[in-house]
PDB file of N, CA and C in Angstrom:
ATOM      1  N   UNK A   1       8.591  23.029  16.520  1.00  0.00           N
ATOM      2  CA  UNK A   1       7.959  22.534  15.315  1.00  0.00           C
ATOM      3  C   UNK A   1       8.067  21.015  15.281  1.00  0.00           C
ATOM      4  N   UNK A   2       6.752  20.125  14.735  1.00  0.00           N
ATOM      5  CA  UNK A   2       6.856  18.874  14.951  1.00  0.00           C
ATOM      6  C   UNK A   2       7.393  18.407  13.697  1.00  0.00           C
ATOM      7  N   UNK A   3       7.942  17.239  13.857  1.00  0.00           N
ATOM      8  CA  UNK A   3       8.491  17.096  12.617  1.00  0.00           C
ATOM      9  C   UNK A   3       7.041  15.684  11.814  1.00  0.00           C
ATOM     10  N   UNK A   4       7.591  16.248  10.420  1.00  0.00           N
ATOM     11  CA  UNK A   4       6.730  15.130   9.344  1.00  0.00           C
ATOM     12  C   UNK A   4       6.446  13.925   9.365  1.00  0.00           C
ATOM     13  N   UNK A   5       6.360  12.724   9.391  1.00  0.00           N
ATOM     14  CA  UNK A   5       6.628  11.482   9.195  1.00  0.00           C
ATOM     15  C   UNK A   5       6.582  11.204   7.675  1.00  0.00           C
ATOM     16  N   UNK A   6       7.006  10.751   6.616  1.00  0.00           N
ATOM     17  CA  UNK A   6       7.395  10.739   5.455  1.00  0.00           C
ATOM     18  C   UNK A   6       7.729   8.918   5.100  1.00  0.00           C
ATOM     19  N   UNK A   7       6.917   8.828   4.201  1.00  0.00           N
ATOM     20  CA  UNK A   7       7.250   7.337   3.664  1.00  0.00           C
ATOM     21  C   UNK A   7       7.074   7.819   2.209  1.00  0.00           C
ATOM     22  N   UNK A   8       7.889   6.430   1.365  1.00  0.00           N
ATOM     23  CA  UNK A   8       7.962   6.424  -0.192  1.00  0.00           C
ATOM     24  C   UNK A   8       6.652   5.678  -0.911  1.00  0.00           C
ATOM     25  N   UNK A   9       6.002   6.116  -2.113  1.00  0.00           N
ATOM     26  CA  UNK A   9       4.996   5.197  -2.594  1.00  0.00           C
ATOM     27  C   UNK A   9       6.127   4.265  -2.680  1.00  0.00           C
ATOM     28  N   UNK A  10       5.504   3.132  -3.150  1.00  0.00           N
ATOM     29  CA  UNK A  10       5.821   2.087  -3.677  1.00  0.00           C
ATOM     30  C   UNK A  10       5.911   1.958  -5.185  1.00  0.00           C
ATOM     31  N   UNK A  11       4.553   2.767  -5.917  1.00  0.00           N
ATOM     32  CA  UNK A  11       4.509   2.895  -7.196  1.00  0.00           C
ATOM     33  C   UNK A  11       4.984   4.103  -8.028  1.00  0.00           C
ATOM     34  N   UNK A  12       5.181   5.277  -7.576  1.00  0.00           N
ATOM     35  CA  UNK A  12       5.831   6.401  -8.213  1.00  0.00           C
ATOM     36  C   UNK A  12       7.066   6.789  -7.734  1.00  0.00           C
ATOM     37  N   UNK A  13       7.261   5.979  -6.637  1.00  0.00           N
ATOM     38  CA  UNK A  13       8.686   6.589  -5.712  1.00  0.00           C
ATOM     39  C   UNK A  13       9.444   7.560  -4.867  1.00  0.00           C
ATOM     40  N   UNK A  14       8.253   8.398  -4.974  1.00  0.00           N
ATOM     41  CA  UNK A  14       7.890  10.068  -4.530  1.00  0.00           C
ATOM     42  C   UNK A  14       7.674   9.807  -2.992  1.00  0.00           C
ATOM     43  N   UNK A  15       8.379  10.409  -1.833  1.00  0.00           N
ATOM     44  CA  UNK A  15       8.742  10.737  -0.525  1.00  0.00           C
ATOM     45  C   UNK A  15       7.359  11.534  -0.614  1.00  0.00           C
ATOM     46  N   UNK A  16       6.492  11.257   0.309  1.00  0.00           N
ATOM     47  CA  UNK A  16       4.998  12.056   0.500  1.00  0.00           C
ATOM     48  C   UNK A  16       4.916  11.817   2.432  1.00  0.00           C
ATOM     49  N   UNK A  17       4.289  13.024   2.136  1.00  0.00           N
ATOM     50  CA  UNK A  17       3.718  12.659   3.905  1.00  0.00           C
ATOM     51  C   UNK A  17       2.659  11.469   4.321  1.00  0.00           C
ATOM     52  N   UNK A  18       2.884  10.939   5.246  1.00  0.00           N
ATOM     53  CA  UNK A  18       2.567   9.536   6.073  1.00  0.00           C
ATOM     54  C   UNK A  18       0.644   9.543   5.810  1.00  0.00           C
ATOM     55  N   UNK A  19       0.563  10.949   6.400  1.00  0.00           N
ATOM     56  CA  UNK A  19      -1.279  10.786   6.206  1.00  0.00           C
ATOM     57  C   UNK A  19      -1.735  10.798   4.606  1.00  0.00           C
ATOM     58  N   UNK A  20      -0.768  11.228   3.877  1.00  0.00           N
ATOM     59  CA  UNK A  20      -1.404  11.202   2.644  1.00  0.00           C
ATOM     60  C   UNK A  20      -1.057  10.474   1.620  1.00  0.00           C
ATOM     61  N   UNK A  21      -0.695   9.161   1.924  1.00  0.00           N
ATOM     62  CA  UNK A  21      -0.535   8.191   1.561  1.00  0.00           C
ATOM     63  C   UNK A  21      -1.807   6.795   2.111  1.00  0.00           C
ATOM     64  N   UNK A  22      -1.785   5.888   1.197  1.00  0.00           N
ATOM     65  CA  UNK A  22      -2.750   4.442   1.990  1.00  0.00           C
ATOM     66  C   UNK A  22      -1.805   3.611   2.403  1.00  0.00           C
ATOM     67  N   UNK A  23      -2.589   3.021   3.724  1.00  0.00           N
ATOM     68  CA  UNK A  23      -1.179   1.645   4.078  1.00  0.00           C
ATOM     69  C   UNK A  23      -1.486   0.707   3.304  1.00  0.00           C
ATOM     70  N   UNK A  24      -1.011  -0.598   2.563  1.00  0.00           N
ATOM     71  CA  UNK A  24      -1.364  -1.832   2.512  1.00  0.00           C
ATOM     72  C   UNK A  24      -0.871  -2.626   3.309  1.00  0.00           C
ATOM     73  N   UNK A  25      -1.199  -3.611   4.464  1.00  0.00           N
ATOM     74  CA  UNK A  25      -0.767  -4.161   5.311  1.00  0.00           C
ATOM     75  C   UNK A  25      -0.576  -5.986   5.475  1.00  0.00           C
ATOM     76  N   UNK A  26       0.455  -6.446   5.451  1.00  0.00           N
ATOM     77  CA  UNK A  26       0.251  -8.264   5.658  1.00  0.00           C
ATOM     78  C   UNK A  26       0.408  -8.414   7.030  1.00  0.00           C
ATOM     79  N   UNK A  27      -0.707  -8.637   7.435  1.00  0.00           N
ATOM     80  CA  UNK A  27      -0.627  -9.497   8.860  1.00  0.00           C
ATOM     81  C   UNK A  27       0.151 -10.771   8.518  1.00  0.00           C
ATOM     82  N   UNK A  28       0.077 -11.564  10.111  1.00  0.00           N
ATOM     83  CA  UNK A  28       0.960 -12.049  11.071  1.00  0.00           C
ATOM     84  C   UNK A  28       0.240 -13.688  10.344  1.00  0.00           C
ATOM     85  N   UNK A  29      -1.184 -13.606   9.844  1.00  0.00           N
ATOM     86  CA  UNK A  29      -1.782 -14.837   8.905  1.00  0.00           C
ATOM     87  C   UNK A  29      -1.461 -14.732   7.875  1.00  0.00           C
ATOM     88  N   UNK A  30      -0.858 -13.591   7.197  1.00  0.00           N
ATOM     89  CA  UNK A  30      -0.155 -13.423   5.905  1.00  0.00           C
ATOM     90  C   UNK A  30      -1.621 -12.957   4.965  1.00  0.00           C
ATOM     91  N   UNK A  31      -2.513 -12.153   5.690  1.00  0.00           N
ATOM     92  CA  UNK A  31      -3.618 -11.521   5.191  1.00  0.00           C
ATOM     93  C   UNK A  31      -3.800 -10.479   4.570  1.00  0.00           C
ATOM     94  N   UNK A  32      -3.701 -10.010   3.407  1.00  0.00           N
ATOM     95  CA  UNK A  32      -3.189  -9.104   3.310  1.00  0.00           C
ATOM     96  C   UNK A  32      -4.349  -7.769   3.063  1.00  0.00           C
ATOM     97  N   UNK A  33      -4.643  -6.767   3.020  1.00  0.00           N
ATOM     98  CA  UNK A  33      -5.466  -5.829   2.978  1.00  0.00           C
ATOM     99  C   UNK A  33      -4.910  -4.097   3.236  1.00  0.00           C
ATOM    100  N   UNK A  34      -6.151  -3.448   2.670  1.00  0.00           N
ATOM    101  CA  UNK A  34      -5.856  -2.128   3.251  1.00  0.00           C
ATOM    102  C   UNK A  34      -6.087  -1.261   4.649  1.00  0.00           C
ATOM    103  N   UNK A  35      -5.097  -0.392   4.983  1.00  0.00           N
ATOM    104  CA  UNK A  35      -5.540  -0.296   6.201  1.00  0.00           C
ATOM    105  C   UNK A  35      -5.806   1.623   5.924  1.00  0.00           C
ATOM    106  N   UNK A  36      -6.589   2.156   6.253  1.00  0.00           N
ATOM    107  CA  UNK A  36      -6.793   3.068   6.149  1.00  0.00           C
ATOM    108  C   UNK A  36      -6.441   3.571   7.609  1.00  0.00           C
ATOM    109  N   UNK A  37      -6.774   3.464   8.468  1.00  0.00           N
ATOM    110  CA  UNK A  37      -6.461   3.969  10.418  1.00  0.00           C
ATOM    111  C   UNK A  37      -4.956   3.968   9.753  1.00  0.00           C
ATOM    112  N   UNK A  38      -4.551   3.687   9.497  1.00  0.00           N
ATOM    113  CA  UNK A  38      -2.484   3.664   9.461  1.00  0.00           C
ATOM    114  C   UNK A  38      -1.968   3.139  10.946  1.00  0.00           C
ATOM    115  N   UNK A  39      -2.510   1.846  11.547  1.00  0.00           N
ATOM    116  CA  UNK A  39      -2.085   1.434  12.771  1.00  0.00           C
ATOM    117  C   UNK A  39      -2.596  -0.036  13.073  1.00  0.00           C
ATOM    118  N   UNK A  40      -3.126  -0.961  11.802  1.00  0.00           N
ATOM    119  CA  UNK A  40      -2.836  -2.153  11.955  1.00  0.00           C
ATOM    120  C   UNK A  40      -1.235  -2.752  12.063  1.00  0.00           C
ATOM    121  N   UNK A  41      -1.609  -3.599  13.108  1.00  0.00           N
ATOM    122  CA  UNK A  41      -0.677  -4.752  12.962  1.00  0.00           C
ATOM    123  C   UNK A  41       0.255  -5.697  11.831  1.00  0.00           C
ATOM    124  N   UNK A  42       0.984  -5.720  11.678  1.00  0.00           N
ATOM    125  CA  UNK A  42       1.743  -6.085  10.360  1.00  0.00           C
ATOM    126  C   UNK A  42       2.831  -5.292   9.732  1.00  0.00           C
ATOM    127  N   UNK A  43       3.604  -5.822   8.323  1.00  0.00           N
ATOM    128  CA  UNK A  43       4.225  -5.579   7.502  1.00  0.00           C
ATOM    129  C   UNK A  43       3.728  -4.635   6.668  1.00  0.00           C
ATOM    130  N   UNK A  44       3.865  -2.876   6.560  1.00  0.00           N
ATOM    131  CA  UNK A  44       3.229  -2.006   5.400  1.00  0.00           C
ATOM    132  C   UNK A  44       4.036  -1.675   4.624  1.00  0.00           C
ATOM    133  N   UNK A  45       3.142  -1.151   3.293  1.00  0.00           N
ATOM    134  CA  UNK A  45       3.924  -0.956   2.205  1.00  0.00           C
ATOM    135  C   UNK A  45       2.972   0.401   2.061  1.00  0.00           C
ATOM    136  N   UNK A  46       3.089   1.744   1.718  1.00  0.00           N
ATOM    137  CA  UNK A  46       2.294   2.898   1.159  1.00  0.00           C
ATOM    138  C   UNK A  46       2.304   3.108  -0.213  1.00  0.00           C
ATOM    139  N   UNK A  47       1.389   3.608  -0.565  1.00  0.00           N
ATOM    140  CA  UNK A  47       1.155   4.007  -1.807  1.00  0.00           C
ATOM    141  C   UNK A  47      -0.054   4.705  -2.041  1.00  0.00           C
ATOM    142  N   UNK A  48      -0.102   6.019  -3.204  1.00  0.00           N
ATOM    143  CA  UNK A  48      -0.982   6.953  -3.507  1.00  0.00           C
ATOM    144  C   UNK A  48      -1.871   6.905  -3.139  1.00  0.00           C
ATOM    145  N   UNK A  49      -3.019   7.449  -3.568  1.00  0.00           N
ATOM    146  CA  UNK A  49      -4.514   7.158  -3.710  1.00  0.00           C
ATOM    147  C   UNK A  49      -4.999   8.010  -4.995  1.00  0.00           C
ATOM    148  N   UNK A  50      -3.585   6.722  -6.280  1.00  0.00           N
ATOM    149  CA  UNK A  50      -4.008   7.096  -7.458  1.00  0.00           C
ATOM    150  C   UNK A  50      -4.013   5.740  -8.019  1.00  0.00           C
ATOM    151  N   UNK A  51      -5.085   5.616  -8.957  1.00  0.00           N
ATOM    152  CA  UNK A  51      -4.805   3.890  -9.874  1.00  0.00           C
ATOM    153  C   UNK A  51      -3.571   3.803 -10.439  1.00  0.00           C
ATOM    154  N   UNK A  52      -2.715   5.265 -11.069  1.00  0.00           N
ATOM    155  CA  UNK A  52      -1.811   4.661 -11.917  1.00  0.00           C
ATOM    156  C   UNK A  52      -0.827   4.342 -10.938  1.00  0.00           C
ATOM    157  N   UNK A  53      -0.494   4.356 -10.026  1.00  0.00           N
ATOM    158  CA  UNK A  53       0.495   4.324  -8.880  1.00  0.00           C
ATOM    159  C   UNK A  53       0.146   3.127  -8.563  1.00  0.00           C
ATOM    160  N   UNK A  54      -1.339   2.347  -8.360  1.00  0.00           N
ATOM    161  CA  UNK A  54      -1.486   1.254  -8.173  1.00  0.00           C
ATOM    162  C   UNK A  54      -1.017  -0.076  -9.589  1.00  0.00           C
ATOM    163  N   UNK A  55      -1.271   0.595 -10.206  1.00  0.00           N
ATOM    164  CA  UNK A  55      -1.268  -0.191 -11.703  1.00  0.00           C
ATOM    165  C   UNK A  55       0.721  -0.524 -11.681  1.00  0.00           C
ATOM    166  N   UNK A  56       1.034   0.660 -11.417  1.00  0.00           N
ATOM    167  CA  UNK A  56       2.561   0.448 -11.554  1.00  0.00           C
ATOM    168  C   UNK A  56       3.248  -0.544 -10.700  1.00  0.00           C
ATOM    169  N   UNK A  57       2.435  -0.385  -9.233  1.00  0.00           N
ATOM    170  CA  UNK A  57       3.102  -0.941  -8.161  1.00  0.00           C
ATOM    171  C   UNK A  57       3.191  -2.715  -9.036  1.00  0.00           C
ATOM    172  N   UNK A  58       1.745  -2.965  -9.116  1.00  0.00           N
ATOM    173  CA  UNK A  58       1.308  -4.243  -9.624  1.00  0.00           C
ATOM    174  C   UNK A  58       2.141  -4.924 -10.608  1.00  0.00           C
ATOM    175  N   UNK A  59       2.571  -4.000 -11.578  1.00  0.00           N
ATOM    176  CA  UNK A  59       3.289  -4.421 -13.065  1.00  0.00           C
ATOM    177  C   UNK A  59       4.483  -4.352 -12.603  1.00  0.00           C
ATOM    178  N   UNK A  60       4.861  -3.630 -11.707  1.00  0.00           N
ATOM    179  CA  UNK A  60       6.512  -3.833 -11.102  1.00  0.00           C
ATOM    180  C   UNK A  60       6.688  -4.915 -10.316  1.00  0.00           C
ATOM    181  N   UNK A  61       5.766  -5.737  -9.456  1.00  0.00           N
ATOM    182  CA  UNK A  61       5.675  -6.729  -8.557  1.00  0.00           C
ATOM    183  C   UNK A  61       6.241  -5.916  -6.795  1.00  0.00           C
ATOM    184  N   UNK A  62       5.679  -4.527  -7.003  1.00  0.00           N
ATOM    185  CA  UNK A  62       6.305  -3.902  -5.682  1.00  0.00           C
ATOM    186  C   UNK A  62       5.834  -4.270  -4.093  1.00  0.00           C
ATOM    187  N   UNK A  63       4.471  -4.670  -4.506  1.00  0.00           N
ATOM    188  CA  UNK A  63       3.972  -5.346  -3.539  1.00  0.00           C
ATOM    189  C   UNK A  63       4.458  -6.603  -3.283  1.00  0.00           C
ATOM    190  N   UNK A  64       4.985  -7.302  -4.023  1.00  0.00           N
ATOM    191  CA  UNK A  64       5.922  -8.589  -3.272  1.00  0.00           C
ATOM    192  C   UNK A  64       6.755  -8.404  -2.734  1.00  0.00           C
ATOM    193  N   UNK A  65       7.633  -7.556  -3.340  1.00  0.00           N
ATOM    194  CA  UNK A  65       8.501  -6.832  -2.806  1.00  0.00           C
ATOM    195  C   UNK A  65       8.748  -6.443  -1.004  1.00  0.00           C
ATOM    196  N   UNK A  66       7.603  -5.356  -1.202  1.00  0.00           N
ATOM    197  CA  UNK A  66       7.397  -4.733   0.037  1.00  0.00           C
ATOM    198  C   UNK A  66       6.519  -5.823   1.004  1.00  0.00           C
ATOM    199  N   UNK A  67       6.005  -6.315   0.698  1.00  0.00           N
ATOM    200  CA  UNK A  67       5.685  -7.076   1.712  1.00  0.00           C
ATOM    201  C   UNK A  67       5.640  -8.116   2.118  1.00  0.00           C
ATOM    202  N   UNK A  68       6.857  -8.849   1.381  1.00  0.00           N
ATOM    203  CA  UNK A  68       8.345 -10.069   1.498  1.00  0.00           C
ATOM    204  C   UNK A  68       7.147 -11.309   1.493  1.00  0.00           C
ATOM    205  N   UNK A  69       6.001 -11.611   0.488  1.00  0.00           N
ATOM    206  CA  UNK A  69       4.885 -12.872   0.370  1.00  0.00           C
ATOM    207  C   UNK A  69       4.487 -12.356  -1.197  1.00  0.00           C
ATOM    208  N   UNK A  70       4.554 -13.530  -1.719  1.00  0.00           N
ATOM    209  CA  UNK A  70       3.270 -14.073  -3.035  1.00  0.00           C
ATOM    210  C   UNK A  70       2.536 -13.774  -3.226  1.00  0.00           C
ATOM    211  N   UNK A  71       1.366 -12.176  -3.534  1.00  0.00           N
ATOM    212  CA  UNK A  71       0.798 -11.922  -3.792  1.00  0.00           C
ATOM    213  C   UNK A  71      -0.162 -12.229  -4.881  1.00  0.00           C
ATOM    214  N   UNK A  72      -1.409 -12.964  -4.979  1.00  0.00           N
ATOM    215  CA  UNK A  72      -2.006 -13.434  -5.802  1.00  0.00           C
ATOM    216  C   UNK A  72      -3.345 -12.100  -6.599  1.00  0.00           C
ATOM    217  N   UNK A  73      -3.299 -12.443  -8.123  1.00  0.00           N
ATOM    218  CA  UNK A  73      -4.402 -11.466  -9.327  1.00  0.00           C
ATOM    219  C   UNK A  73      -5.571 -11.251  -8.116  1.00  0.00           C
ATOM    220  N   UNK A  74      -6.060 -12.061  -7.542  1.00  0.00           N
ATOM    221  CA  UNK A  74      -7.122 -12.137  -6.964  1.00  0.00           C
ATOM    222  C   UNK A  74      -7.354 -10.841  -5.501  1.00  0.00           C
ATOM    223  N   UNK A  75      -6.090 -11.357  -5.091  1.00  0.00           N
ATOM    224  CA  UNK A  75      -5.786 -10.404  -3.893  1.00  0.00           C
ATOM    225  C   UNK A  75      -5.543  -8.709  -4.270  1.00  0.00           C
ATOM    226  N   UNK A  76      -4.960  -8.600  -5.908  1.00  0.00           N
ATOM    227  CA  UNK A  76      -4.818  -7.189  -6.168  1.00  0.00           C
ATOM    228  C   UNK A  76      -5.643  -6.725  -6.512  1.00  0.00           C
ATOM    229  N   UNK A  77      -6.752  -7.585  -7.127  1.00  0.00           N
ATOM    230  CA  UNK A  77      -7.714  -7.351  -7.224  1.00  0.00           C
ATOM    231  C   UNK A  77      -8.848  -6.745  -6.827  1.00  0.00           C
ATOM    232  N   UNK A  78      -9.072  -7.418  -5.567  1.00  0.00           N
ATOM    233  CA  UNK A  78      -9.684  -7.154  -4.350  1.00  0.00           C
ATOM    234  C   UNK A  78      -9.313  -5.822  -3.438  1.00  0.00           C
ATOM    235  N   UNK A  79      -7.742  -5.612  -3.508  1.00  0.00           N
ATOM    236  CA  UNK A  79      -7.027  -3.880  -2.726  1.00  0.00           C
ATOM    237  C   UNK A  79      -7.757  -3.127  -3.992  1.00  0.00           C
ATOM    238  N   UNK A  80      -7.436  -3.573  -5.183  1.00  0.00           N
ATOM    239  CA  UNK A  80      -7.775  -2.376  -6.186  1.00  0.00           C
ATOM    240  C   UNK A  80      -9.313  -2.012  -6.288  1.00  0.00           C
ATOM    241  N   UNK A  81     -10.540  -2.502  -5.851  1.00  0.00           N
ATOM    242  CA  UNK A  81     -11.368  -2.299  -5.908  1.00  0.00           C
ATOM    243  C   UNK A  81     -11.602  -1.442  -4.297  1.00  0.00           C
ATOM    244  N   UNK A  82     -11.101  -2.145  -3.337  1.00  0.00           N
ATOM    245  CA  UNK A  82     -11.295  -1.042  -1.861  1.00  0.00           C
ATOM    246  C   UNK A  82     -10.795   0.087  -1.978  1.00  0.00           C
ATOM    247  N   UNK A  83      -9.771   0.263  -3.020  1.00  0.00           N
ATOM    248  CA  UNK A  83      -8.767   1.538  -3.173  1.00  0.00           C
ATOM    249  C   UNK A  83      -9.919   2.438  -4.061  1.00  0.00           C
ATOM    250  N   UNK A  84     -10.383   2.164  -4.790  1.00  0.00           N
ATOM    251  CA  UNK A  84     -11.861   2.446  -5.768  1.00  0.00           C
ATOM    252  C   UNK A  84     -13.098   3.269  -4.969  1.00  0.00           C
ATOM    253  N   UNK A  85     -13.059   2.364  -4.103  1.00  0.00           N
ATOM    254  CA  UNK A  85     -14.030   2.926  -3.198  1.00  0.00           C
ATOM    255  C   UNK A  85     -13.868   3.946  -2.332  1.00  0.00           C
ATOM    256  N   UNK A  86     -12.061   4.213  -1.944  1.00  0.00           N
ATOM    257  CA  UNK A  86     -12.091   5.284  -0.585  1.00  0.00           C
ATOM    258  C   UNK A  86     -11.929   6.263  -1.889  1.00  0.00           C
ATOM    259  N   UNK A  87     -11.519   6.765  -3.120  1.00  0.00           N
ATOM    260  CA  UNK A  87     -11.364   7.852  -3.626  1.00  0.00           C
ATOM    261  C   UNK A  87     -13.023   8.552  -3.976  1.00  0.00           C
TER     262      UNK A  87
END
């Protein structure tokens, strides 16, 4: 039997399996975006593919957090609308 791969959201805190989670990823330019393949290059942070999980991450500052850079309104902005689009 193979085993799971398992990461934590960021915004609800809940241990979920790896595919059913989204990556958010900061490259190596400090770029930050979503990665849906789950195999860009960079620093990831996972989380749902629910708004309130996103909303939380945001109001908690988890994404600075997790992905150790300054995240700017503009930039969450911009994940929260691609995140919009894959649901």
């Amino acid at each position: 039997m193979k085993k799971i791969p398992m990461r934590k959201c960021i915004g609800c805190g809940e241990q979920k399996p790896k595919k059913a989670l989204i990556r958010i990823v900061k490259n190596k330019e400090g770029e930050v975006f979503v990665d849906f393949t789950g195999k860009a290059n960079g620093r990831g942070a996972y989380i749902c593919n629910d708004k309130k999980c996103f909303d939380t991450a945001a109001k908690r500052n988890a994404f600075n957090r997790a992905l150790e850079t300054q995240i700017g309104d503009d930039v969450l902005q911009a994940l929260r609308e691609r995140l919009a689009e894959h649901e």
